[in-house]
Protein backbone atom coordinates (compact mmCIF):
# COMPACT_ATOMS: atom_id res chain seq x y z
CA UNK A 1 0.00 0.00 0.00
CA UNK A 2 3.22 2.43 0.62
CA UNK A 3 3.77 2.35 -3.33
CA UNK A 4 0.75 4.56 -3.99
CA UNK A 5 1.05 7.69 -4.59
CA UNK A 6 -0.91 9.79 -1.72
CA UNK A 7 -4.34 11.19 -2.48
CA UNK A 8 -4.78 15.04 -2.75
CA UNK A 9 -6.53 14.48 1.07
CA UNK A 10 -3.91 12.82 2.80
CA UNK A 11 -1.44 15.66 1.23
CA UNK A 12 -3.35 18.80 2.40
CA UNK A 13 -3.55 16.85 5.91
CA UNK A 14 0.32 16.07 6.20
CA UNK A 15 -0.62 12.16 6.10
CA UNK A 16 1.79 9.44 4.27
CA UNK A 17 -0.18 7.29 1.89
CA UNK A 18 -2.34 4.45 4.34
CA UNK A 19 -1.13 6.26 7.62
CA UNK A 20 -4.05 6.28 10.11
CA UNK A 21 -4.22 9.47 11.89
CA UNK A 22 -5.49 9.39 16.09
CA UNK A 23 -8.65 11.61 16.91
CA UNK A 24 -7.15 14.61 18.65
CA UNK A 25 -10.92 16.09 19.36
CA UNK A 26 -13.65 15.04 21.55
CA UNK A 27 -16.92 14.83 20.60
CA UNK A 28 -18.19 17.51 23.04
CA UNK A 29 -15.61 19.61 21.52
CA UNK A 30 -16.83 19.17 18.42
CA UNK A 31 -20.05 19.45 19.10
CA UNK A 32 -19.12 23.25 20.99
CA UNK A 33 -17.26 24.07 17.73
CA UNK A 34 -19.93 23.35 15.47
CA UNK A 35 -21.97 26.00 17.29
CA UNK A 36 -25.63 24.74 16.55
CA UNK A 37 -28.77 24.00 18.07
CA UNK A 38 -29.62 20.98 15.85
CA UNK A 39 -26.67 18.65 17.53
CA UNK A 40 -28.02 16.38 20.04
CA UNK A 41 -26.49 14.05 22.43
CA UNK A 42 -27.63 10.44 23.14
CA UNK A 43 -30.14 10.76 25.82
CA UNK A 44 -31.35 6.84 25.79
CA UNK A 45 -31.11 5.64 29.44
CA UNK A 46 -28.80 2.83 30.18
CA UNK A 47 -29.42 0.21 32.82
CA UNK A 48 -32.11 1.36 34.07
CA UNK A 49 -35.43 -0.70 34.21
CA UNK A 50 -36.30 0.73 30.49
CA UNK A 51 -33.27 -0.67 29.43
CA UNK A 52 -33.74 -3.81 30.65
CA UNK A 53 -37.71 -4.23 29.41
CA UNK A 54 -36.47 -2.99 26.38
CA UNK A 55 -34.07 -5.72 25.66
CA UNK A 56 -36.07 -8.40 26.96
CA UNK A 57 -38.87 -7.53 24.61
CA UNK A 58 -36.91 -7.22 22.08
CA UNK A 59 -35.50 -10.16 22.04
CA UNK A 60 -39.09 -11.93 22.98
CA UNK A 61 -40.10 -10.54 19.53
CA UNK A 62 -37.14 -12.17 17.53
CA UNK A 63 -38.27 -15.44 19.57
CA UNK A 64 -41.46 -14.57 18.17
CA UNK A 65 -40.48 -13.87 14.45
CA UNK A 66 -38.58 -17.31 14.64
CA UNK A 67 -41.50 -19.41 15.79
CA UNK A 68 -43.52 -17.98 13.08
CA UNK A 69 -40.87 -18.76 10.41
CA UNK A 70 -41.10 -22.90 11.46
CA UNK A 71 -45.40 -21.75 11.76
CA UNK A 72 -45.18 -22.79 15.18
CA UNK A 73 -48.81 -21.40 15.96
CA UNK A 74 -50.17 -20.01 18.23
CA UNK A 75 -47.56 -19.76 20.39
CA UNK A 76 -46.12 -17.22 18.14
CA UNK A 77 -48.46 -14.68 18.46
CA UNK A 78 -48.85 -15.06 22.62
CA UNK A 79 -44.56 -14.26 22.78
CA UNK A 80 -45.48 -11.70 20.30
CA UNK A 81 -47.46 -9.86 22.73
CA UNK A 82 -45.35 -10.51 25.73
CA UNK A 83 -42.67 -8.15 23.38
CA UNK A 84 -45.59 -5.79 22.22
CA UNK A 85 -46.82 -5.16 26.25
CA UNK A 86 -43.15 -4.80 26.88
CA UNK A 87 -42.62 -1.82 24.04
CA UNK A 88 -45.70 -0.32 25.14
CA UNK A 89 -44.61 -0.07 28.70
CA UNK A 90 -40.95 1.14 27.66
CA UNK A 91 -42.75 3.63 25.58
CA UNK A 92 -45.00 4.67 28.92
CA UNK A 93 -41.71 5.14 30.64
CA UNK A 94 -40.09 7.27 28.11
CA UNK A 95 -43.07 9.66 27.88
CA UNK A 96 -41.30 13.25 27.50
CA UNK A 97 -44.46 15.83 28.97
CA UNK A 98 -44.75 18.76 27.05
């Protein structure tokens, strides 16, 4: 890959043809210099009891999706709403109130 010659890129950015440069910047720095108000940060909650119904159901609903592919019936469709209930009370919980 060295024998290449380097791509207009890599020359304005001081880089040797295939060199990987580190990240110098953080993404909250980033994020500051960009200066807007349509940036948003992750604000998903992690380990709390939404995240765990969350997963569950989800993967109650791949269960689910499975038993219908064999046509495994109807115990398909009562897993199915084990997952459904479960997305329905996640979405409860993430209610954001005007």
């Amino acid at each position: 890959m060295a024998d290449r010659f380097p791509t207009a890129e890599e020359r304005a950015m001081g880089k040797k043809p295939g060199e990987i440069k580190p990240i110098d910047e953080k993404l909250d720095d980033k994020i500051a210099k960009l200066n807007s108000t349509r940036v948003y940060k992750k604000v998903t909650p992690r380990y709390d009891l939404s995240w765990y119904i969350k997963w569950a159901s989800s993967i109650t609903l791949i269960i689910a999706m499975m038993f219908t592919a064999v046509d495994i019936y109807p115990i398909n469709m009562w897993i199915a709403n084990f997952g459904f209930v479960g997305w329905l009370i996640v979405g409860m919980l993430w209610t954001i109130e005007p």
